[in-house]
C-alpha atoms as a PDB file:
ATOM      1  CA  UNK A   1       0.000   0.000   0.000  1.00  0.00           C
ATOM      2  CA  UNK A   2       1.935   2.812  -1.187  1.00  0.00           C
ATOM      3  CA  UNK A   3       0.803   6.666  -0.359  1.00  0.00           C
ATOM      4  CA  UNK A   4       1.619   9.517  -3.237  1.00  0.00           C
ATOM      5  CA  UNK A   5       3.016  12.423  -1.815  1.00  0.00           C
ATOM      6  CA  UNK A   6       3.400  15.396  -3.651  1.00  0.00           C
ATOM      7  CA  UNK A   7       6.750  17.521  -3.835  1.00  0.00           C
ATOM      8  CA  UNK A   8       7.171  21.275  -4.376  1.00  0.00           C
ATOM      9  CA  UNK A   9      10.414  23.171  -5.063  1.00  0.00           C
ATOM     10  CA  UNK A  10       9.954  26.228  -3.830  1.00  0.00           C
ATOM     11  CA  UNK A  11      12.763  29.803  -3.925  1.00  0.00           C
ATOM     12  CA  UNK A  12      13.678  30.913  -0.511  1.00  0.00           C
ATOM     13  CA  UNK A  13      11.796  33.640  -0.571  1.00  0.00           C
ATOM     14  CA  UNK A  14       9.045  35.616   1.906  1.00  0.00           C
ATOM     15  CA  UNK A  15       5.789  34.119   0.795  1.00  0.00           C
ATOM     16  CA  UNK A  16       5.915  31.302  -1.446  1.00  0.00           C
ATOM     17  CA  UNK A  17       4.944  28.806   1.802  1.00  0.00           C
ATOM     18  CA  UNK A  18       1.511  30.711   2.500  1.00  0.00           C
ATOM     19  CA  UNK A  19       1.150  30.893  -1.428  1.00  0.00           C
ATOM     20  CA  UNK A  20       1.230  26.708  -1.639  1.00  0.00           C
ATOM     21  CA  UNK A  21      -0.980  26.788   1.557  1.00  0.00           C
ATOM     22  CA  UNK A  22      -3.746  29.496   0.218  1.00  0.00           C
ATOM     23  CA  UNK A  23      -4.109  27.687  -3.511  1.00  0.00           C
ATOM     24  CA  UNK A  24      -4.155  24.392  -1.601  1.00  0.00           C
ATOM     25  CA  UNK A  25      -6.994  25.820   0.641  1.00  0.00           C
ATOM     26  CA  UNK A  26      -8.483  27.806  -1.964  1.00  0.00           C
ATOM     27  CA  UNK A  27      -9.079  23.958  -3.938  1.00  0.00           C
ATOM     28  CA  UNK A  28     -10.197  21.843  -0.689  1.00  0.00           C
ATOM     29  CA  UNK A  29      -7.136  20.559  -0.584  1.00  0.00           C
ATOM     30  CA  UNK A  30      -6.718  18.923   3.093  1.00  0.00           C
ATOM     31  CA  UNK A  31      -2.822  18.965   4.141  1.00  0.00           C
ATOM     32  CA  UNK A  32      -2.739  15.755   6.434  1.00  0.00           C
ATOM     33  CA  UNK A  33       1.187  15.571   7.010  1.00  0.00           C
ATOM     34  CA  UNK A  34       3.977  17.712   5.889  1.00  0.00           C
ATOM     35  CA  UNK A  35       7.613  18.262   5.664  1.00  0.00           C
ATOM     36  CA  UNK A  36      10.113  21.348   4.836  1.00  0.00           C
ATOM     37  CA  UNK A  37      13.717  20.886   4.206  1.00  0.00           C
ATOM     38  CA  UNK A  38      15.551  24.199   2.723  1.00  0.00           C
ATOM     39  CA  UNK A  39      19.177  25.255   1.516  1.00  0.00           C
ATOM     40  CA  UNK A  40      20.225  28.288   1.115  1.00  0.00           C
ATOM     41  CA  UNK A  41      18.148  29.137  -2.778  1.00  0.00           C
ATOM     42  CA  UNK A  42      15.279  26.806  -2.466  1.00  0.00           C
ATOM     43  CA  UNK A  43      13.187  24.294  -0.270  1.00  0.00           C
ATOM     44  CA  UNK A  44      11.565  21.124  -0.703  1.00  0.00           C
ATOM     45  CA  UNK A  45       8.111  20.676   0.342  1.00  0.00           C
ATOM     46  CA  UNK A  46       6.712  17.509   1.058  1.00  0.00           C
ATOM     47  CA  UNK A  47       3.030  16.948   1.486  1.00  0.00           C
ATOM     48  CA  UNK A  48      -0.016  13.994   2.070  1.00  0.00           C
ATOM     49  CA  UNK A  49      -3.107  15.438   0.993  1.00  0.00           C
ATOM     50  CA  UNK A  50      -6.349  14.288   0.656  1.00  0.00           C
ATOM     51  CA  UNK A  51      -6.918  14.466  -3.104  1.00  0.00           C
ATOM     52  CA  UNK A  52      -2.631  14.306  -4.556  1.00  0.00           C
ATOM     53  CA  UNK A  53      -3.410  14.459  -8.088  1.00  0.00           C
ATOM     54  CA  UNK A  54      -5.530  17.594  -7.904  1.00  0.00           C
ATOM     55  CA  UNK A  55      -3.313  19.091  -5.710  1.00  0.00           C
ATOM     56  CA  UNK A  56      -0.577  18.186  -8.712  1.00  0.00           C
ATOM     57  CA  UNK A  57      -2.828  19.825 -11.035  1.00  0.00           C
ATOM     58  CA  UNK A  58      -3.643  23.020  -9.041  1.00  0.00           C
ATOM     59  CA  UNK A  59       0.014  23.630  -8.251  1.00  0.00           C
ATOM     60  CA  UNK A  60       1.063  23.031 -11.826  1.00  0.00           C
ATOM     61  CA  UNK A  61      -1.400  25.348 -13.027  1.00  0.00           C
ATOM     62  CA  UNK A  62      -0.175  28.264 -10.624  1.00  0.00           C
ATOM     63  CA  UNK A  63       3.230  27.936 -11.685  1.00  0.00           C
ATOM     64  CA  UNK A  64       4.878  25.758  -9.045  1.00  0.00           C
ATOM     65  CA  UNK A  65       7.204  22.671  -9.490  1.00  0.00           C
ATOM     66  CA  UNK A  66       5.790  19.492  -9.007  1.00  0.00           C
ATOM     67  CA  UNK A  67       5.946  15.828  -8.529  1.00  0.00           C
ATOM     68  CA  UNK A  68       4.538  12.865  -7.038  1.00  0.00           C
ATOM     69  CA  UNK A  69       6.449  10.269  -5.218  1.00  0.00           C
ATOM     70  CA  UNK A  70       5.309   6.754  -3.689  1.00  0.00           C
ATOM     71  CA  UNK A  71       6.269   6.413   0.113  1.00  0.00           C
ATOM     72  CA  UNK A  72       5.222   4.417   3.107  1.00  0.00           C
ATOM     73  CA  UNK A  73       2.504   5.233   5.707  1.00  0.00           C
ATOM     74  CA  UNK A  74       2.920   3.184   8.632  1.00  0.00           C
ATOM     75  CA  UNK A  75       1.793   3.203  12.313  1.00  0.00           C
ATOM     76  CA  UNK A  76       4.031   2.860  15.617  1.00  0.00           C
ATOM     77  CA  UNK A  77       3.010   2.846  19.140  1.00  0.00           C
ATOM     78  CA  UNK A  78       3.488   6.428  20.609  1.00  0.00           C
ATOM     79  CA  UNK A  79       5.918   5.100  23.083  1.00  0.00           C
ATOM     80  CA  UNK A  80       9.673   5.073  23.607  1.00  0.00           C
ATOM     81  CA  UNK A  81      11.419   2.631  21.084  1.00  0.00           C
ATOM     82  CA  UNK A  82       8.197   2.409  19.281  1.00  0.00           C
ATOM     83  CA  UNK A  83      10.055   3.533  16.407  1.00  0.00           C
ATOM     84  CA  UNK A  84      13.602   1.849  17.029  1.00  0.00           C
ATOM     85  CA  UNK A  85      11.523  -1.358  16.638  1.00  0.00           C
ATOM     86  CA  UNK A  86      10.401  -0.368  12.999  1.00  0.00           C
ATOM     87  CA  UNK A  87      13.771   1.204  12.376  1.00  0.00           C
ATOM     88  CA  UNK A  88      15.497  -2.028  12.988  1.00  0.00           C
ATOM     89  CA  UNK A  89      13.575  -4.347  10.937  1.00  0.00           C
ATOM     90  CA  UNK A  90      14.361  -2.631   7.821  1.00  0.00           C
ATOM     91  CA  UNK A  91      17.926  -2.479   8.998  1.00  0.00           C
ATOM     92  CA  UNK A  92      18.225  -6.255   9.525  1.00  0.00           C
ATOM     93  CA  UNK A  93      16.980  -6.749   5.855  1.00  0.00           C
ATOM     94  CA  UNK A  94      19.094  -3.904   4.410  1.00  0.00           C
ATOM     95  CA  UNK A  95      16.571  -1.428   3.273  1.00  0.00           C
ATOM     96  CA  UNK A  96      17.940   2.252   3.632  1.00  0.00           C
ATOM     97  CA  UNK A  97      15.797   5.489   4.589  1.00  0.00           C
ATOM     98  CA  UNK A  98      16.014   8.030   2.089  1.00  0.00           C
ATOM     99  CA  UNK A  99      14.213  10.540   4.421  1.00  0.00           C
ATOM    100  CA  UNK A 100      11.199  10.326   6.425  1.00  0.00           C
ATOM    101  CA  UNK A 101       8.825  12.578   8.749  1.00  0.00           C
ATOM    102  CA  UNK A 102       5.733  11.936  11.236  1.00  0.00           C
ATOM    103  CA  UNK A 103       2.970  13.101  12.949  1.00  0.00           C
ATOM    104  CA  UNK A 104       0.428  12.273  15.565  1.00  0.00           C
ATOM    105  CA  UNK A 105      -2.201  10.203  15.000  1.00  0.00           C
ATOM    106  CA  UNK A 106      -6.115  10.655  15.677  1.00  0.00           C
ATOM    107  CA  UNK A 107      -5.708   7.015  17.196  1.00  0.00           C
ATOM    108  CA  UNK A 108      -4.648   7.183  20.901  1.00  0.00           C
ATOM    109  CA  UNK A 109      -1.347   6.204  21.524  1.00  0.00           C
ATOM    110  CA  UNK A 110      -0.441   5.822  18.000  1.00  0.00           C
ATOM    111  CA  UNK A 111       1.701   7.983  15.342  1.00  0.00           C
ATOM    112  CA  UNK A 112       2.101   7.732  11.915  1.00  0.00           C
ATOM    113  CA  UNK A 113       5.027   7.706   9.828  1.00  0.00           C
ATOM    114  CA  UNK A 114       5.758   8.720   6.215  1.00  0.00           C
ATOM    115  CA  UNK A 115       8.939   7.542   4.589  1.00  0.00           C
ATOM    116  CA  UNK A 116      10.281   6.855   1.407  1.00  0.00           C
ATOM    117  CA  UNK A 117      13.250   4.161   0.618  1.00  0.00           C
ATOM    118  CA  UNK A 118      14.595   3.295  -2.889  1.00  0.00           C
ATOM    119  CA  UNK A 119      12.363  -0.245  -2.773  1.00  0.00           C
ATOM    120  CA  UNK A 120       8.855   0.542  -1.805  1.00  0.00           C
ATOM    121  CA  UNK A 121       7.519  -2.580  -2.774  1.00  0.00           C
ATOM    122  CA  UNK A 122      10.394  -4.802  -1.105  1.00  0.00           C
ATOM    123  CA  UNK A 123      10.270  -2.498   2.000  1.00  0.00           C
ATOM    124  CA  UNK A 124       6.351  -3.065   2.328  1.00  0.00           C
ATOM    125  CA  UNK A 125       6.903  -7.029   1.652  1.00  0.00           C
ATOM    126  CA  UNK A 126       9.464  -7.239   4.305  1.00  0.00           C
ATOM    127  CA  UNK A 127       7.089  -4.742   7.025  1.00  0.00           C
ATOM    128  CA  UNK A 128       4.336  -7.049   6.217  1.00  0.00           C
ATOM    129  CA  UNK A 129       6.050  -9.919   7.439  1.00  0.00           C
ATOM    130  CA  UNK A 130       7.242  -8.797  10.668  1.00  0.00           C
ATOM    131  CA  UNK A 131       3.546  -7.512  10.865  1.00  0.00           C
ATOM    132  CA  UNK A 132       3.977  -4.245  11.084  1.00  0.00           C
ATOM    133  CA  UNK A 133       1.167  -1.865  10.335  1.00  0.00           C
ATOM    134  CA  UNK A 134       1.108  -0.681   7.215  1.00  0.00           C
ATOM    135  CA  UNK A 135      -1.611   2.279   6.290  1.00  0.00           C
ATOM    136  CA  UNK A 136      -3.801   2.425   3.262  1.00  0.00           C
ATOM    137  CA  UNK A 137      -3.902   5.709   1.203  1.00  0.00           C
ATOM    138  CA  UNK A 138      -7.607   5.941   2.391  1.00  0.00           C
ATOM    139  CA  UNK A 139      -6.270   5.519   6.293  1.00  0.00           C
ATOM    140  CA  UNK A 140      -3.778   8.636   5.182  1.00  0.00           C
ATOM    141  CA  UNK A 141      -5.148  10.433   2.759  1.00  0.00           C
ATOM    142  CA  UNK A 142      -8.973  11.101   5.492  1.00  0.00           C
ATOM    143  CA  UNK A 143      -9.769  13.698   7.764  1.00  0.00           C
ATOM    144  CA  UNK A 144     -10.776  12.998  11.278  1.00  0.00           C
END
């Protein structure tokens, strides 16, 4: 079950975050999880939102840089180690993190975590069988 999260390149410059956020808003876009990384002449935006390939399209059509990625959704207890536990399952098998980000889940004692790795569908194979859980796009993707 792989989740499409959308990428935007955006210039370092006063404005162009609230400008992703307003045309997303603008379009009923819902922004379930993000992430920001930045260097010194442009950022990276990463987002899960409810409706990715509209959200492609809007953005395109207001000028921005775009593209769509596959990742993993996954929940992890919300608990010390909960994580570690995750971590080093894909570590034993030899899958690498290329980056990854989380956020709190509307579940109680629960987070979920986004992250992509050069395998997806190897990555998911090998989660599966150490039964960790793995969230659908619809799980993601829904407001609470």
């Amino acid at each position: 079950m792989l989740i499409k999260q959308i990428s935007i390149f955006l210039e370092n410059k006063q404005g162009r975050l609230a400008e992703v956020t307003r045309t997303l808003g603008e379009n009923n876009i819902d922004i379930r999880a993000l992430s920001l990384a930045d260097t010194t002449d442009f950022g990276v935006l990463r987002l899960i939102v409810n409706n990715p390939d509209k959200a492609r399209q809007i953005l395109t059509e207001n000028g921005f840089a775009v593209s769509i990625n596959d990742v993993i959704a996954i929940e992890v207890e919300d608990k010390p180690g909960g994580l570690a536990d995750v971590l080093a399952v894909l570590d034993r098998k030899g899958i690498s993190i290329e980056y990854m980000y989380a956020f709190v889940n509307s579940k109680p004692n629960t987070a979920m975590v986004i992250f992509r790795v050069e395998n997806p569908e190897s990555a998911l194979e090998i989660l599966k069988s150490e039964n960790v859980k793995i969230k659908s796009a619809e799980d993601v993707y829904k407001s609470y």
